[in-house]
PDB file of N, CA and C in Angstrom:
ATOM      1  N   UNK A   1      -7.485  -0.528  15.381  1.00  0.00           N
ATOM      2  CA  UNK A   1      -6.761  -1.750  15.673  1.00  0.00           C
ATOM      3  C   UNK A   1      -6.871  -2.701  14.471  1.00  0.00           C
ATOM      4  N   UNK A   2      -5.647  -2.926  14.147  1.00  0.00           N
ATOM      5  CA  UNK A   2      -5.783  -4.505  12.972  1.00  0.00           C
ATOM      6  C   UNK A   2      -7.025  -5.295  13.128  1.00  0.00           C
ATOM      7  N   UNK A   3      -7.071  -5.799  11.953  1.00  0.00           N
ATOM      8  CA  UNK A   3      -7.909  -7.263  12.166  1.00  0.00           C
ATOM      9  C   UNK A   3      -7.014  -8.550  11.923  1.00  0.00           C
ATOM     10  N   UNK A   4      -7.231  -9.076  13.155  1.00  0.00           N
ATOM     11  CA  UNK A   4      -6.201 -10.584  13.223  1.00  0.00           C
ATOM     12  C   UNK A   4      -7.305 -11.611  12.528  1.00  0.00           C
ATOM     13  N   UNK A   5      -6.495 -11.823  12.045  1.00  0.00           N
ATOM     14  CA  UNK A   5      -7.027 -13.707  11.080  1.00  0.00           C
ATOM     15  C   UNK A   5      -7.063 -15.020  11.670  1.00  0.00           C
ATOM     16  N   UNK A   6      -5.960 -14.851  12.976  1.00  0.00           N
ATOM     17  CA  UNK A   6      -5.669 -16.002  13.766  1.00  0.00           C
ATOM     18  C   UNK A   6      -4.521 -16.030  15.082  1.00  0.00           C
ATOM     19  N   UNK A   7      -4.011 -16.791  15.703  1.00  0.00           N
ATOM     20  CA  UNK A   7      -3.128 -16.532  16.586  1.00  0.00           C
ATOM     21  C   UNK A   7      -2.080 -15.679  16.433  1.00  0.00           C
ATOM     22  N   UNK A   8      -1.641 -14.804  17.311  1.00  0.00           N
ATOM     23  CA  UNK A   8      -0.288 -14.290  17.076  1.00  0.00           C
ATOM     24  C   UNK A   8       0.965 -15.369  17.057  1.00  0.00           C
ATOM     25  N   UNK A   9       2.135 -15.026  16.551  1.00  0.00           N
ATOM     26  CA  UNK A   9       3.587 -15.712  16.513  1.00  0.00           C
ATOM     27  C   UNK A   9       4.586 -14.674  16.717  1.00  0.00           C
ATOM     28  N   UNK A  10       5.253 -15.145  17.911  1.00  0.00           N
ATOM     29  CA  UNK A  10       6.050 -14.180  17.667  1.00  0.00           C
ATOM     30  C   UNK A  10       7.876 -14.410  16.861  1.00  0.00           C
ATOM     31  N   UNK A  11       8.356 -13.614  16.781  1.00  0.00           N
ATOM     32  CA  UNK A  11      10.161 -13.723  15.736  1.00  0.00           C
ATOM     33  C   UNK A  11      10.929 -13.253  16.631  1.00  0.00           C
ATOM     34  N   UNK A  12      11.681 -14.059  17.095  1.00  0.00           N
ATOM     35  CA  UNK A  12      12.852 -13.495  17.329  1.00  0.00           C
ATOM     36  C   UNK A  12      14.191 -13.210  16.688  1.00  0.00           C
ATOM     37  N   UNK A  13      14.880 -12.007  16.694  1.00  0.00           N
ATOM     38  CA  UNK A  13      15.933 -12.273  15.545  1.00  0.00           C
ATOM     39  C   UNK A  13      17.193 -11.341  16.082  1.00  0.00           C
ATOM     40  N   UNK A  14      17.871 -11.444  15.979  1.00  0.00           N
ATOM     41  CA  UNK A  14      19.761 -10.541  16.527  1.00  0.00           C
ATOM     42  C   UNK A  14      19.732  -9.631  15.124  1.00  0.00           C
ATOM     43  N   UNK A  15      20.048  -8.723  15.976  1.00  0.00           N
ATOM     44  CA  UNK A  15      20.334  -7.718  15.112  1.00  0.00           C
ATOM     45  C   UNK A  15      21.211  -6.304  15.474  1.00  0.00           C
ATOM     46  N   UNK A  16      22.157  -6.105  15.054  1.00  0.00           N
ATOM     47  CA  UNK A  16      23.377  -4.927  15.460  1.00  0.00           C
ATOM     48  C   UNK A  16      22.646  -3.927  16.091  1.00  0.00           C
ATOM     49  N   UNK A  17      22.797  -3.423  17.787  1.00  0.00           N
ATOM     50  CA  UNK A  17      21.797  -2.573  18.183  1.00  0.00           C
ATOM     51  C   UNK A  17      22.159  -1.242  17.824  1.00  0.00           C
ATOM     52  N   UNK A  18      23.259  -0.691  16.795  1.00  0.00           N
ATOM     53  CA  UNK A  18      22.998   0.277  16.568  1.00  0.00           C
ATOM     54  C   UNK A  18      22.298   0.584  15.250  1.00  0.00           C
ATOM     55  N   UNK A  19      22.174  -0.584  14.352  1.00  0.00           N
ATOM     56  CA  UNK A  19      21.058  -0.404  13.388  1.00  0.00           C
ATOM     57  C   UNK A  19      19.825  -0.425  13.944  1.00  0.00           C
ATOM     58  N   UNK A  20      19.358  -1.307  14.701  1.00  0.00           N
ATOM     59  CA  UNK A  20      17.950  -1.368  15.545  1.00  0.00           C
ATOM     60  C   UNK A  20      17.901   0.230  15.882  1.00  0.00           C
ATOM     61  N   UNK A  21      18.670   0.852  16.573  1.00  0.00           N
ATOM     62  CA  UNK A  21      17.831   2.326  17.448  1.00  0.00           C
ATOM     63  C   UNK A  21      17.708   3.342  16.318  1.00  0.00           C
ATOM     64  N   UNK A  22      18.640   3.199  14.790  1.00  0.00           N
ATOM     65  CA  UNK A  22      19.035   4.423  13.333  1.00  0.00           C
ATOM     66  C   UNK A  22      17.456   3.499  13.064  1.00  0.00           C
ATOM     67  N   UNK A  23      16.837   2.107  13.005  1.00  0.00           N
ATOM     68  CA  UNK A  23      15.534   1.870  12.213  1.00  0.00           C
ATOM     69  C   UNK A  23      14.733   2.573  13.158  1.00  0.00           C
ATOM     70  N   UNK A  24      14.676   2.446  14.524  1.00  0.00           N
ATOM     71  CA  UNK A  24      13.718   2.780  14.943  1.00  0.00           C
ATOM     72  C   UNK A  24      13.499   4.003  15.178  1.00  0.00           C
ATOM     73  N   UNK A  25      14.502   4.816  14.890  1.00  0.00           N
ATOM     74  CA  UNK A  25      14.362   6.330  14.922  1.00  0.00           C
ATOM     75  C   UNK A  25      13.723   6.664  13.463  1.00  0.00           C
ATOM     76  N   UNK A  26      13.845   6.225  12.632  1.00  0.00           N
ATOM     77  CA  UNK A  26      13.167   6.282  11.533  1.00  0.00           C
ATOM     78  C   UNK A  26      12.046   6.054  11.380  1.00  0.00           C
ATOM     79  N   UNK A  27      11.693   4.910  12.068  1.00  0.00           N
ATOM     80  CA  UNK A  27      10.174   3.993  11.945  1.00  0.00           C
ATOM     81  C   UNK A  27       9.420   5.171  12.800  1.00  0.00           C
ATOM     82  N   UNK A  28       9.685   5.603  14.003  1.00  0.00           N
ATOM     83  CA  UNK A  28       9.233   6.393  14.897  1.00  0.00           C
ATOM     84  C   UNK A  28       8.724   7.485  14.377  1.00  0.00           C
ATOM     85  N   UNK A  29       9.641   8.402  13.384  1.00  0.00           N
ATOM     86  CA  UNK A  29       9.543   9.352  12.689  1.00  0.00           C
ATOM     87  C   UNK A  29       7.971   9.051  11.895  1.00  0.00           C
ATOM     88  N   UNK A  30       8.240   8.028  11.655  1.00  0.00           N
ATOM     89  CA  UNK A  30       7.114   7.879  10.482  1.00  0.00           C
ATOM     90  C   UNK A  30       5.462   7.424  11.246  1.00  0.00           C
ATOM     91  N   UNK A  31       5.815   7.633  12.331  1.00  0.00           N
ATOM     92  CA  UNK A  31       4.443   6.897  13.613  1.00  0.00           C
ATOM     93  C   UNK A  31       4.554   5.456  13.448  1.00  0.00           C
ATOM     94  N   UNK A  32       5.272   4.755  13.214  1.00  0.00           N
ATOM     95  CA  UNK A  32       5.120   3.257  13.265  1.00  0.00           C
ATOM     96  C   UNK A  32       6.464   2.703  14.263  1.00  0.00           C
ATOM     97  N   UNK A  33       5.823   1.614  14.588  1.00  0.00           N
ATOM     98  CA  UNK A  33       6.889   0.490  15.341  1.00  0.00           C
ATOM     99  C   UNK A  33       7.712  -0.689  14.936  1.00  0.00           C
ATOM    100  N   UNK A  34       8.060  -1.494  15.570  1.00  0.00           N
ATOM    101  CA  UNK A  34       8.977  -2.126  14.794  1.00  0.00           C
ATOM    102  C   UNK A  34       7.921  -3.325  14.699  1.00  0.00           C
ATOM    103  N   UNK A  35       7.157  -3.621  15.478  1.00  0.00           N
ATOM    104  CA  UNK A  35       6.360  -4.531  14.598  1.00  0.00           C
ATOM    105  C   UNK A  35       5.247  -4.277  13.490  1.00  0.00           C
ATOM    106  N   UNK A  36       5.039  -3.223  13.654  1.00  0.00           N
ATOM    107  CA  UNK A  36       4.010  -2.726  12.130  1.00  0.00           C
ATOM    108  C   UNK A  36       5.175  -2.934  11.221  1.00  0.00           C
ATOM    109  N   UNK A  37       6.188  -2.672  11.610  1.00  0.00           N
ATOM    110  CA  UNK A  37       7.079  -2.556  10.198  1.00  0.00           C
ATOM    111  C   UNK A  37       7.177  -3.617   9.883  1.00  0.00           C
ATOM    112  N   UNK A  38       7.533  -4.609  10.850  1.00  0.00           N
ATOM    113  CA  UNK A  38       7.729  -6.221  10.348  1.00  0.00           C
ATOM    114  C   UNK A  38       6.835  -6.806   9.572  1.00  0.00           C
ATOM    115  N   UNK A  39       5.483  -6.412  10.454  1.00  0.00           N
ATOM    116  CA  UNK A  39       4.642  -7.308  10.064  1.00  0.00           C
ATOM    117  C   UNK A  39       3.912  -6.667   8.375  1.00  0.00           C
ATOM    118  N   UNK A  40       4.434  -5.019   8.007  1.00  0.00           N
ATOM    119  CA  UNK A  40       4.183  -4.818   6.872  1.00  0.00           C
ATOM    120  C   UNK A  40       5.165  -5.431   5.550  1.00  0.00           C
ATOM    121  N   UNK A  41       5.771  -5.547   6.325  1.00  0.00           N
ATOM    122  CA  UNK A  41       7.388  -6.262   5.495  1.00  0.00           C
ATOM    123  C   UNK A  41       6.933  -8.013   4.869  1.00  0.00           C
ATOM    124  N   UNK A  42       6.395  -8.766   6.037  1.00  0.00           N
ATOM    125  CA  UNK A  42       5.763  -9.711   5.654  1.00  0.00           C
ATOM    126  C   UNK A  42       4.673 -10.017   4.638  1.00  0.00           C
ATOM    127  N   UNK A  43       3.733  -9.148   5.222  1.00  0.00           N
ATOM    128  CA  UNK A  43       2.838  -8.943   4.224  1.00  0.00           C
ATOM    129  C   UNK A  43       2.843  -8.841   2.584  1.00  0.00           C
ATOM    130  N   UNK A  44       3.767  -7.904   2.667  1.00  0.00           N
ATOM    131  CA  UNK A  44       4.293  -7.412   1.171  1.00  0.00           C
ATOM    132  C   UNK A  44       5.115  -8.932   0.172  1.00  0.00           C
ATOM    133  N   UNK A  45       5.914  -8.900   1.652  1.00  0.00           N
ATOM    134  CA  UNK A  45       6.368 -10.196   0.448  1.00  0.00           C
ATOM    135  C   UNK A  45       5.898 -12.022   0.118  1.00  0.00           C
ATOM    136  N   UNK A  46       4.775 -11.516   1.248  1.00  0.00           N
ATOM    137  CA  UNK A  46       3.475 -12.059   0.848  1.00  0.00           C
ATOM    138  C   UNK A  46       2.802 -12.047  -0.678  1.00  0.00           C
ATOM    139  N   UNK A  47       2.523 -10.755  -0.716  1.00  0.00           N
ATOM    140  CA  UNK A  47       2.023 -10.359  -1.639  1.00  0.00           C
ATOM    141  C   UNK A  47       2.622 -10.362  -3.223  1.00  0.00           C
ATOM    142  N   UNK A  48       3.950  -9.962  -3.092  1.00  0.00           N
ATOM    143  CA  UNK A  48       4.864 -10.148  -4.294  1.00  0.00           C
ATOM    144  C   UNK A  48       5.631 -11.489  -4.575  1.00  0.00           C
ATOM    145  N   UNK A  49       5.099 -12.058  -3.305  1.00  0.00           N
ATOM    146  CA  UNK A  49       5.849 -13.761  -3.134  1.00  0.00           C
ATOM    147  C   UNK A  49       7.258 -13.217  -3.651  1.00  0.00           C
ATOM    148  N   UNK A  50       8.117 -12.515  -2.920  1.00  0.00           N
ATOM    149  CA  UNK A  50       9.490 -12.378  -2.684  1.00  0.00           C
ATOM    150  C   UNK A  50       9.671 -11.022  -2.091  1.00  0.00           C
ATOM    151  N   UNK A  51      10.795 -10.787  -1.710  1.00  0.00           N
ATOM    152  CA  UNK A  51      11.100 -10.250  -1.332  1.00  0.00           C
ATOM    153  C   UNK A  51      10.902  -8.570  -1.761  1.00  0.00           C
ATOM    154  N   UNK A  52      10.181  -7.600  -0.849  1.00  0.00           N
ATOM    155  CA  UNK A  52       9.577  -6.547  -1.565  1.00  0.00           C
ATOM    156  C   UNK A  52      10.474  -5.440  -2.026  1.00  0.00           C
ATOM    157  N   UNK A  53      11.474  -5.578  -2.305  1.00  0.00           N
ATOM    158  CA  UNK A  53      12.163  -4.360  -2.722  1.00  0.00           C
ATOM    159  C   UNK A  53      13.450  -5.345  -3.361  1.00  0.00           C
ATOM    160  N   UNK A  54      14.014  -4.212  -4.576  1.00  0.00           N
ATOM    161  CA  UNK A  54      15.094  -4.697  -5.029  1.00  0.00           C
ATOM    162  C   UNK A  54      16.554  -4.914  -4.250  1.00  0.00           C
ATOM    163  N   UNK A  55      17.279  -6.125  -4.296  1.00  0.00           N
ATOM    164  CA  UNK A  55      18.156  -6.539  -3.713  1.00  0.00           C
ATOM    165  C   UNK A  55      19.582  -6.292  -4.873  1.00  0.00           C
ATOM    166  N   UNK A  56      20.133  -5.536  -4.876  1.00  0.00           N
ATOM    167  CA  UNK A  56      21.182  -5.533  -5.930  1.00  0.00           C
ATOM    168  C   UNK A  56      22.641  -5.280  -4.822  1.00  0.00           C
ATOM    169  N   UNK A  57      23.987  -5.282  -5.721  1.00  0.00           N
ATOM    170  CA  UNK A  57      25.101  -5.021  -5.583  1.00  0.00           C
ATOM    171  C   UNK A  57      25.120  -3.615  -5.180  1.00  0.00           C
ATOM    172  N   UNK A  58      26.269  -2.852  -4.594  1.00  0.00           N
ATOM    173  CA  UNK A  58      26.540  -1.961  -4.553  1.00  0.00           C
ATOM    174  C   UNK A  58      26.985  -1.136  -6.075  1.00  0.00           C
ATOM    175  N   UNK A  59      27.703  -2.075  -6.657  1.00  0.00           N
ATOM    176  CA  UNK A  59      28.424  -1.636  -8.240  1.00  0.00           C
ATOM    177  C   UNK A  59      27.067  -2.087  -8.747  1.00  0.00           C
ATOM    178  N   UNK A  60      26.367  -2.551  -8.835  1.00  0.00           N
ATOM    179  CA  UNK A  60      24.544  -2.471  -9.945  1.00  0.00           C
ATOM    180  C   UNK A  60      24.179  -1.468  -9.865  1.00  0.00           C
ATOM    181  N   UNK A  61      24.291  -0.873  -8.303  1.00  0.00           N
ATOM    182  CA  UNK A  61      23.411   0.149  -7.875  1.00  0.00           C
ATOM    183  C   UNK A  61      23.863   1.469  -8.397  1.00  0.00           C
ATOM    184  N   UNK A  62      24.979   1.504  -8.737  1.00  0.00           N
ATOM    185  CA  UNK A  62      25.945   2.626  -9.275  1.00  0.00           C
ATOM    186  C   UNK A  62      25.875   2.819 -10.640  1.00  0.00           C
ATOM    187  N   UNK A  63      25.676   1.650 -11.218  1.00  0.00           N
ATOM    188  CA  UNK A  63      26.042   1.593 -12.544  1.00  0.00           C
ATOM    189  C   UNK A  63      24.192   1.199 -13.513  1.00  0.00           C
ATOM    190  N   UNK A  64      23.456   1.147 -12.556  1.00  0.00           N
ATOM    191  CA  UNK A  64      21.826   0.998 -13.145  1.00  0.00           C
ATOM    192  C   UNK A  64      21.937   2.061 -13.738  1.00  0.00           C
ATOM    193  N   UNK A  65      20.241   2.190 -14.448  1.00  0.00           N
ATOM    194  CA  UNK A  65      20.238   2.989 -15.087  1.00  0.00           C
ATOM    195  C   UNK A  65      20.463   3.371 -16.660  1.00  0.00           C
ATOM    196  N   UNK A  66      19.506   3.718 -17.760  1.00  0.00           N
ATOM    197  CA  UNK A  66      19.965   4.034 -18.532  1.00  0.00           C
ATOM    198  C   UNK A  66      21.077   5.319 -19.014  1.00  0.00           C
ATOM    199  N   UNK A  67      21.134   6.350 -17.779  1.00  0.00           N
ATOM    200  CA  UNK A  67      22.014   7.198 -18.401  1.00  0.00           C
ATOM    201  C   UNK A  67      23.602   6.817 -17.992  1.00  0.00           C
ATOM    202  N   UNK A  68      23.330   5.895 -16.968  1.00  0.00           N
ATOM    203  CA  UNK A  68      24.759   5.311 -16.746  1.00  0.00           C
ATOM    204  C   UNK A  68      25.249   4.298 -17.707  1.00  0.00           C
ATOM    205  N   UNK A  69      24.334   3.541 -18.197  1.00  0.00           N
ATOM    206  CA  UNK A  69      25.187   2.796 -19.059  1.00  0.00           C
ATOM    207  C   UNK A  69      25.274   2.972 -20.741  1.00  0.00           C
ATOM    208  N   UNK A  70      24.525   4.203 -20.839  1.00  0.00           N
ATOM    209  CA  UNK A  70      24.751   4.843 -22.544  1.00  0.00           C
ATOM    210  C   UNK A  70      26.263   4.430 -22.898  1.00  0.00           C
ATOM    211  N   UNK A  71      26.358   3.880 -23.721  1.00  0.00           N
ATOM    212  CA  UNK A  71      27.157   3.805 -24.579  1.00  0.00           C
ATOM    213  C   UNK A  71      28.314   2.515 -24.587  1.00  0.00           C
ATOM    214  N   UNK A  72      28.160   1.674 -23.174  1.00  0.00           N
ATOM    215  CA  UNK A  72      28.550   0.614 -22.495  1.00  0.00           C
ATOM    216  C   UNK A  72      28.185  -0.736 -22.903  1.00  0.00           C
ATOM    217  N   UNK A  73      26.712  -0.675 -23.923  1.00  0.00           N
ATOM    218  CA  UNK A  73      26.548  -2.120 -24.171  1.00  0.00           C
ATOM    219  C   UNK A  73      27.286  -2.936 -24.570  1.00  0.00           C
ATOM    220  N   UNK A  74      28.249  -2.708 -25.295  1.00  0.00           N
ATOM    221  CA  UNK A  74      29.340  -3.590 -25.342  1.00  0.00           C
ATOM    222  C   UNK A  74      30.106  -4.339 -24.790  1.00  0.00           C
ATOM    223  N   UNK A  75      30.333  -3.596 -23.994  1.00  0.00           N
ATOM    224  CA  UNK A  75      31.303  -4.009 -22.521  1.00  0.00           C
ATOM    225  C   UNK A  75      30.196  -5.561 -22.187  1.00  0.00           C
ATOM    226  N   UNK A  76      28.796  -5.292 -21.875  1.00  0.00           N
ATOM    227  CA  UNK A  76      27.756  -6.151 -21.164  1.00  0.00           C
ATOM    228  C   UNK A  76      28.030  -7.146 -22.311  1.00  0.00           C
ATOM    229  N   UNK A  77      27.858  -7.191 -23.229  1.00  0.00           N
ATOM    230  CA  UNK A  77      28.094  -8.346 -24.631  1.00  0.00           C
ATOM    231  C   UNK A  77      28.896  -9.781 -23.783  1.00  0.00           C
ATOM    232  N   UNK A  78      29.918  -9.265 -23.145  1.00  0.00           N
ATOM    233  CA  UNK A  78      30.469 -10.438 -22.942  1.00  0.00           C
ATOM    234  C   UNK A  78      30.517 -10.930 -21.564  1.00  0.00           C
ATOM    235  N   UNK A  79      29.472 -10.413 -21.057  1.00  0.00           N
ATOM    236  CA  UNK A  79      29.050 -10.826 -19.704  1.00  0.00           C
ATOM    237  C   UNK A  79      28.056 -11.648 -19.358  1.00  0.00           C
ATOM    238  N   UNK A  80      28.485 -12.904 -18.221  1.00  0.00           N
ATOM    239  CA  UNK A  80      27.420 -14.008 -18.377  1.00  0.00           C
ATOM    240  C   UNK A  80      26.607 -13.770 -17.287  1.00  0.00           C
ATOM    241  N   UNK A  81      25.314 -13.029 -17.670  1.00  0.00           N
ATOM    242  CA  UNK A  81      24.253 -12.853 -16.936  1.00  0.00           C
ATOM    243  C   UNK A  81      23.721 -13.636 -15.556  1.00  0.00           C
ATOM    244  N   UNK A  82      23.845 -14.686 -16.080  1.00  0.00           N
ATOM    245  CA  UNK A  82      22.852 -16.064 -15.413  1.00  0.00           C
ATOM    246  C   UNK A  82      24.017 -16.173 -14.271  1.00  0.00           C
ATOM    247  N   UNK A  83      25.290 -16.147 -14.317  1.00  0.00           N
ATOM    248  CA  UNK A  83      26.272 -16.455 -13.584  1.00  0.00           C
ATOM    249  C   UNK A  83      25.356 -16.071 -12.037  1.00  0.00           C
ATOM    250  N   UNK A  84      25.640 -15.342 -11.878  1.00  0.00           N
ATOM    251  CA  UNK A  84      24.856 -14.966  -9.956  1.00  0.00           C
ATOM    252  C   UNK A  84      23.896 -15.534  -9.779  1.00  0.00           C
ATOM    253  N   UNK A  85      22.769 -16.191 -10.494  1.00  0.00           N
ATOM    254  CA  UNK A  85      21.527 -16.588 -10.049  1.00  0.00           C
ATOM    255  C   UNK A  85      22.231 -18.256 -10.211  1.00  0.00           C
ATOM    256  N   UNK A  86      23.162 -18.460 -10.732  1.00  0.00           N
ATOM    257  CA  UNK A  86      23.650 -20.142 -10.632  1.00  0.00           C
ATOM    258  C   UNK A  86      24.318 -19.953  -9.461  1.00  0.00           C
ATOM    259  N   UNK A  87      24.653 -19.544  -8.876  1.00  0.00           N
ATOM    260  CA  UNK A  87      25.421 -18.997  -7.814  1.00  0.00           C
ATOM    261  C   UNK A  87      24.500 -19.204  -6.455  1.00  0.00           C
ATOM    262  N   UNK A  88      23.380 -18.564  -6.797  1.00  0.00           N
ATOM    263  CA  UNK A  88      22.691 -18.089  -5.815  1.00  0.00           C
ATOM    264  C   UNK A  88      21.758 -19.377  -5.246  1.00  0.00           C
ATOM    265  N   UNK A  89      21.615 -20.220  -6.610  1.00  0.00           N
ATOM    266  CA  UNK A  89      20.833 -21.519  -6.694  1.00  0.00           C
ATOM    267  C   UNK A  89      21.630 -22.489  -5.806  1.00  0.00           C
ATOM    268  N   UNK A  90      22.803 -22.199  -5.867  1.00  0.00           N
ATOM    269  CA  UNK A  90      23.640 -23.322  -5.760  1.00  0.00           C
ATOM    270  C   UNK A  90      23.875 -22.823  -4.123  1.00  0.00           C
ATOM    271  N   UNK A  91      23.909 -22.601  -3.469  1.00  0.00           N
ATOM    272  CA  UNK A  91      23.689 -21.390  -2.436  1.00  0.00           C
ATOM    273  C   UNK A  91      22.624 -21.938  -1.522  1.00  0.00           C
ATOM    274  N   UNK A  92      21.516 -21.558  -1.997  1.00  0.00           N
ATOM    275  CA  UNK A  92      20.185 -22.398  -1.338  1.00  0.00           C
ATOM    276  C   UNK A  92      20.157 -23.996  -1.702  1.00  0.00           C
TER     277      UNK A  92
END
């Protein structure tokens, strides 16, 4: 059994129930529940103070990588980096 530090809290949150039963068939798979998962999820980004896994685009995700973008730096030359995180600032 865990060791608790202090009171429990609990979260409530909506979420599409057919993603809920595809996580929890997964989580299950793996012997865990949906609150170990949460509460490992917390933890972590506890720990990394953000969010524990990379958050990218679908087209980043495609196009990462050094063997994907051999020969492309150019193209990136005239691309304004900072743009999404001013975005994102402006956002929060």
């Amino acid at each position: 059994m865990p060791i608790s530090t202090g009171a429990n809290a609990n979260i409530n949150t909506r979420v599409d129930r057919d993603i809920k039963n595809k996580a929890q068939d997964v989580f299950s798979a793996l012997g865990l529940d949906m609150t170990a998962v949460v509460n490992t999820f917390l933890r972590q980004a506890i720990r990394k103070k953000g969010i524990p896994f990379e958050v990218v685009t679908e087209q980043l995700q495609r196009t990462s990588g050094y063997g994907c973008m051999k020969g492309k730096m150019s193209e990136a030359d005239d691309h304004d980096w900072f743009q999404p995180m001013e975005e994102f600032k402006e956002y929060m």
